[in-house]
Protein backbone atom coordinates (compact mmCIF):
# COMPACT_ATOMS: atom_id res chain seq x y z
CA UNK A 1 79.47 106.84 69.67
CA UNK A 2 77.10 109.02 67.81
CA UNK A 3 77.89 112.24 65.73
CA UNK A 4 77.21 114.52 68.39
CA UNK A 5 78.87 112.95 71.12
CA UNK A 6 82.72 114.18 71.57
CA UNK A 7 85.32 112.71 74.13
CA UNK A 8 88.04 115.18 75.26
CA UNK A 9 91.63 113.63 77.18
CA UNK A 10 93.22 115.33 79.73
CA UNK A 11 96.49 114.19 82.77
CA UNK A 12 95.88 114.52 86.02
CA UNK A 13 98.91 111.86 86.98
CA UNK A 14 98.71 109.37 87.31
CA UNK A 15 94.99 109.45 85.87
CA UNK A 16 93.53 110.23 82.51
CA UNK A 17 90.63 112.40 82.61
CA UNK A 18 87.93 111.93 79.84
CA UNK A 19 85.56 114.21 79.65
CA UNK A 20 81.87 113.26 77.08
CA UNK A 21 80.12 115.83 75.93
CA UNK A 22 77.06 115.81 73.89
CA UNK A 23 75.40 118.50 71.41
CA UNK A 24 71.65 119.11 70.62
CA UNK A 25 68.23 119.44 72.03
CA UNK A 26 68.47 115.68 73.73
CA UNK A 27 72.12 115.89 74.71
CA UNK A 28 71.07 114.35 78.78
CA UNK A 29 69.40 111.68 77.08
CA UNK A 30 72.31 110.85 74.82
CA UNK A 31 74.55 111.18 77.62
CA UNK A 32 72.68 108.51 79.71
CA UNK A 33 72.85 106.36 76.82
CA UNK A 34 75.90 106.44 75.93
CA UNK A 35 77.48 105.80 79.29
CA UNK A 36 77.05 102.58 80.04
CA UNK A 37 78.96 101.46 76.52
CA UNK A 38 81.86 104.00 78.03
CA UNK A 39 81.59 101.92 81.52
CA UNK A 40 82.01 98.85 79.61
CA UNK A 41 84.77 99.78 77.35
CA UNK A 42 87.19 101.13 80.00
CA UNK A 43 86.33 98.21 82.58
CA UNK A 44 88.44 97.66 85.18
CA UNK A 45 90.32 101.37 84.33
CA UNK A 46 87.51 102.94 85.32
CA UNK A 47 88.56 104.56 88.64
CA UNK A 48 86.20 106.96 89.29
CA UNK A 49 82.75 108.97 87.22
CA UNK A 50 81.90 112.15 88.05
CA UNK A 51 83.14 114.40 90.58
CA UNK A 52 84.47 111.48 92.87
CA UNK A 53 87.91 110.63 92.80
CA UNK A 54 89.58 107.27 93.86
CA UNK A 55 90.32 107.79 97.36
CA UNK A 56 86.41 108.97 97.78
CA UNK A 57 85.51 106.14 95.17
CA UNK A 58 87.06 104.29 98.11
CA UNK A 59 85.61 105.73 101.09
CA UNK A 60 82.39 105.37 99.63
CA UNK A 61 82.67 101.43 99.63
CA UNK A 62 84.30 100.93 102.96
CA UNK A 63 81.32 103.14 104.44
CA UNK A 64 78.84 101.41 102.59
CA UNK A 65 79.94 98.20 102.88
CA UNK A 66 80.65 98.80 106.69
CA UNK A 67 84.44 97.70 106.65
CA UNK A 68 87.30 98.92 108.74
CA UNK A 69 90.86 99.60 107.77
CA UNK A 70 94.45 99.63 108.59
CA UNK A 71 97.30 100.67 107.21
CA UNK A 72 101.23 99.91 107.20
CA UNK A 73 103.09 101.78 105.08
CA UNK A 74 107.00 102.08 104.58
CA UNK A 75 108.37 103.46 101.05
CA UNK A 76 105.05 105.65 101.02
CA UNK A 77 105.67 107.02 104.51
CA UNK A 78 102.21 107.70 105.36
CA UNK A 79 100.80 108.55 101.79
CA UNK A 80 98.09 106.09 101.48
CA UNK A 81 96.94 107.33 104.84
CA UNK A 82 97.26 111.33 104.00
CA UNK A 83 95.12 110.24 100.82
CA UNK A 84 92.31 108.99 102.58
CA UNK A 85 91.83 111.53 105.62
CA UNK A 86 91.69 113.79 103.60
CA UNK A 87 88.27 112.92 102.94
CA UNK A 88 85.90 113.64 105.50
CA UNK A 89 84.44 111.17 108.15
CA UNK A 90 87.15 108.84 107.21
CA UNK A 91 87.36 107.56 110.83
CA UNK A 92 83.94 105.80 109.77
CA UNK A 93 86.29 103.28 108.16
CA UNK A 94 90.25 104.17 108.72
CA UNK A 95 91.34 102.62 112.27
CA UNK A 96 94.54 103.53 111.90
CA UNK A 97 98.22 103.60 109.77
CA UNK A 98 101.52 102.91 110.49
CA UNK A 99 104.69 104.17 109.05
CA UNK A 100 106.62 101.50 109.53
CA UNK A 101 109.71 102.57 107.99
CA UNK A 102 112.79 100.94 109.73
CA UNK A 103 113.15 96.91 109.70
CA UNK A 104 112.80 97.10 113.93
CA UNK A 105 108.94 98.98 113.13
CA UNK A 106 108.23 96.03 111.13
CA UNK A 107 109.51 93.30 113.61
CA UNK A 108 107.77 95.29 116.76
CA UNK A 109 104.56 96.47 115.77
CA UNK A 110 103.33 93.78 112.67
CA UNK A 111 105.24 90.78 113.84
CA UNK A 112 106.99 90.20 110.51
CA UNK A 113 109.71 87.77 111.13
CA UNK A 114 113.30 87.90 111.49
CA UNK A 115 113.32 85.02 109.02
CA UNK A 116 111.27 86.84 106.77
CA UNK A 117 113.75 90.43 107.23
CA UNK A 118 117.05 88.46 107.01
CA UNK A 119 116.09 85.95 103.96
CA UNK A 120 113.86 87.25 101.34
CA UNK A 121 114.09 91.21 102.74
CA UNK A 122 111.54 93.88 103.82
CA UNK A 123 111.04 94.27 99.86
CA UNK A 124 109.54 91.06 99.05
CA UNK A 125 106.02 89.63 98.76
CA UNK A 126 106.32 87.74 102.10
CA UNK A 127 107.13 90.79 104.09
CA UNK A 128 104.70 92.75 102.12
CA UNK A 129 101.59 89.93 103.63
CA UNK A 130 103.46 89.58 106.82
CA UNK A 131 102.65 93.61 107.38
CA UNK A 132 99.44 93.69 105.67
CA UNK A 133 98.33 90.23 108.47
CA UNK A 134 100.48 91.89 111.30
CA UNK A 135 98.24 95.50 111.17
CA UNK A 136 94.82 93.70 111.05
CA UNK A 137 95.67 91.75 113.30
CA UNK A 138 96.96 94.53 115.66
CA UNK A 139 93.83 96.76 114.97
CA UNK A 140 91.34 94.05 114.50
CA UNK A 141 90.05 95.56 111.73
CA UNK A 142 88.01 94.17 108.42
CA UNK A 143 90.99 94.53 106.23
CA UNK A 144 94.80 95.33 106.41
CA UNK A 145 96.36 96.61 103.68
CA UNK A 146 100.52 97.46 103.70
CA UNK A 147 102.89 98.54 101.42
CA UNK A 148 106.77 98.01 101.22
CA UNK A 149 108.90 99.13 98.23
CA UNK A 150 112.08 100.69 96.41
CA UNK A 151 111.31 104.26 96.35
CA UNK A 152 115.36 105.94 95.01
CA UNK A 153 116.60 106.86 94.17
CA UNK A 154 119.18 105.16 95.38
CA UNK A 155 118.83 101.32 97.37
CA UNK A 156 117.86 99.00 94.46
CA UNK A 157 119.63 96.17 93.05
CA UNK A 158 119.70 93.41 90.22
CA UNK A 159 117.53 91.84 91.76
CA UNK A 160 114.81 94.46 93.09
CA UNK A 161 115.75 97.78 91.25
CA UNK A 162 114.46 101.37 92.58
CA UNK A 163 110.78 101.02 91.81
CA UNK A 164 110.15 97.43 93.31
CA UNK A 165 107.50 97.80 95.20
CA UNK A 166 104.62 94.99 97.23
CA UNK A 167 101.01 95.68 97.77
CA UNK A 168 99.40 93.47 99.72
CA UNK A 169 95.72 92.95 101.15
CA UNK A 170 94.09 90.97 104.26
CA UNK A 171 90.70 90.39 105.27
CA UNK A 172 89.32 87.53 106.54
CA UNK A 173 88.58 85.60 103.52
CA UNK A 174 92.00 85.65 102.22
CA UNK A 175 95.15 87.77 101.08
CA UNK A 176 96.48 88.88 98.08
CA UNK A 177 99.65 90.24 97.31
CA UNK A 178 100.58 92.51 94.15
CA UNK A 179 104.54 93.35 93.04
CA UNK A 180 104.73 96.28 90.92
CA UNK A 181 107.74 98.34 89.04
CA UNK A 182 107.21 101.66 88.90
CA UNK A 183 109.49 104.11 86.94
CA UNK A 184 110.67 107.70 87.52
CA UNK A 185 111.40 110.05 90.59
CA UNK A 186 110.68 109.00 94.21
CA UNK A 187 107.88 111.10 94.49
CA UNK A 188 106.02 109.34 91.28
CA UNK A 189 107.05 105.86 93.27
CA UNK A 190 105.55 107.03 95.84
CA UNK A 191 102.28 108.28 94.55
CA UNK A 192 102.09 105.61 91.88
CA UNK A 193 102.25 102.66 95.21
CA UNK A 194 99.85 104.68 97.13
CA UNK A 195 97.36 105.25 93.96
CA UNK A 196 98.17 101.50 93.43
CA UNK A 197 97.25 100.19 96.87
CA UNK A 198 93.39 102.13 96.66
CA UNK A 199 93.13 100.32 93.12
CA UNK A 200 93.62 96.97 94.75
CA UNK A 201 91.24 97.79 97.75
């Protein structure tokens, strides 16, 4: 960067905030210039610029693209969902969310298999598409996205230890399915699936 052109950190969990700052009689200039080589060097960690966040980063996208979404969400109880209505005219895009906590939500309202429940478990990749297929389908929206996970602090094993946790994605043109370990307190599960699941849409 040049002389006069300072970066600052800051924590906003689970996001780091940079803040550029330029001195001098053509600091706009030096600003405009100097942010494409920041876009470029923080690539695909770039969530956000500005004053929009994630979620709005988001709902921007959906709007402009013109795609609808569901939601079914279990360790993050309704998270992802709170997240996004937040933001106003979010029914331009969010159909609807499920909570679909208990194994009998999953079976009843998505579809997901008993097959699926009784031999690989509602924390597993397969359940994780099963809900993300079973909301679209139910809402007949563009995209369903679902999330399934370990949140503590008790309930994990060997196996899948508190902190396991499966995003997956649906749209027409295929599915994609993400497992993740997060670390710390249920409440940083939580909000690290949640931030997670926006990053993958």
């Amino acid at each position: 960067f040049p002389e006069n052109v300072s970066v600052a950190f800051g924590l906003d969990f689970p996001f780091v905030l940079a803040k550029v700052r330029a001195s001098g009689i053509h600091a706009t200039d030096i600003l405009g210039a100097t942010a494409p080589k920041i876009r470029e060097a923080l690539g695909d960690s770039l969530a956000a610029e500005g004053d929009e966040t994630l979620p709005r980063k988001v709902a921007r996208l959906l709007i402009e693209r013109k795609k609808t979404l569901s939601l079914a969400e279990s360790c993050t109880g309704g998270l992802l969902a709170s997240m996004l209505t937040d933001i106003p005219g979010s029914s331009a895009f969010l159909e609807r969310g499920g909570v679909t906590y208990a194994n009998s939500a999953k079976r009843q309202w998505l579809g997901v298999t008993d097959e699926i429940l009784d031999g690989e478990g509602a924390v597993s990749e397969a359940c994780a598409l099963a809900m993300a297929r079973g909301i679209r389908r139910t809402s007949k929206t563009d995209l369903g996205l679902a999330i399934t996970g370990i949140a503590g602090p008790t309930g994990g094993s060997l196996e899948k230890p508190v902190g396991t946790v499966f995003i997956a994605l649906a749209d027409a043109d295929g599915e994609e399915v993400r497992r993740f370990l997060f670390h710390g307190e249920r409440s940083r599960i939580r909000l690290l699936s949640a931030t997670s699941a926006l990053d993958l849409l």
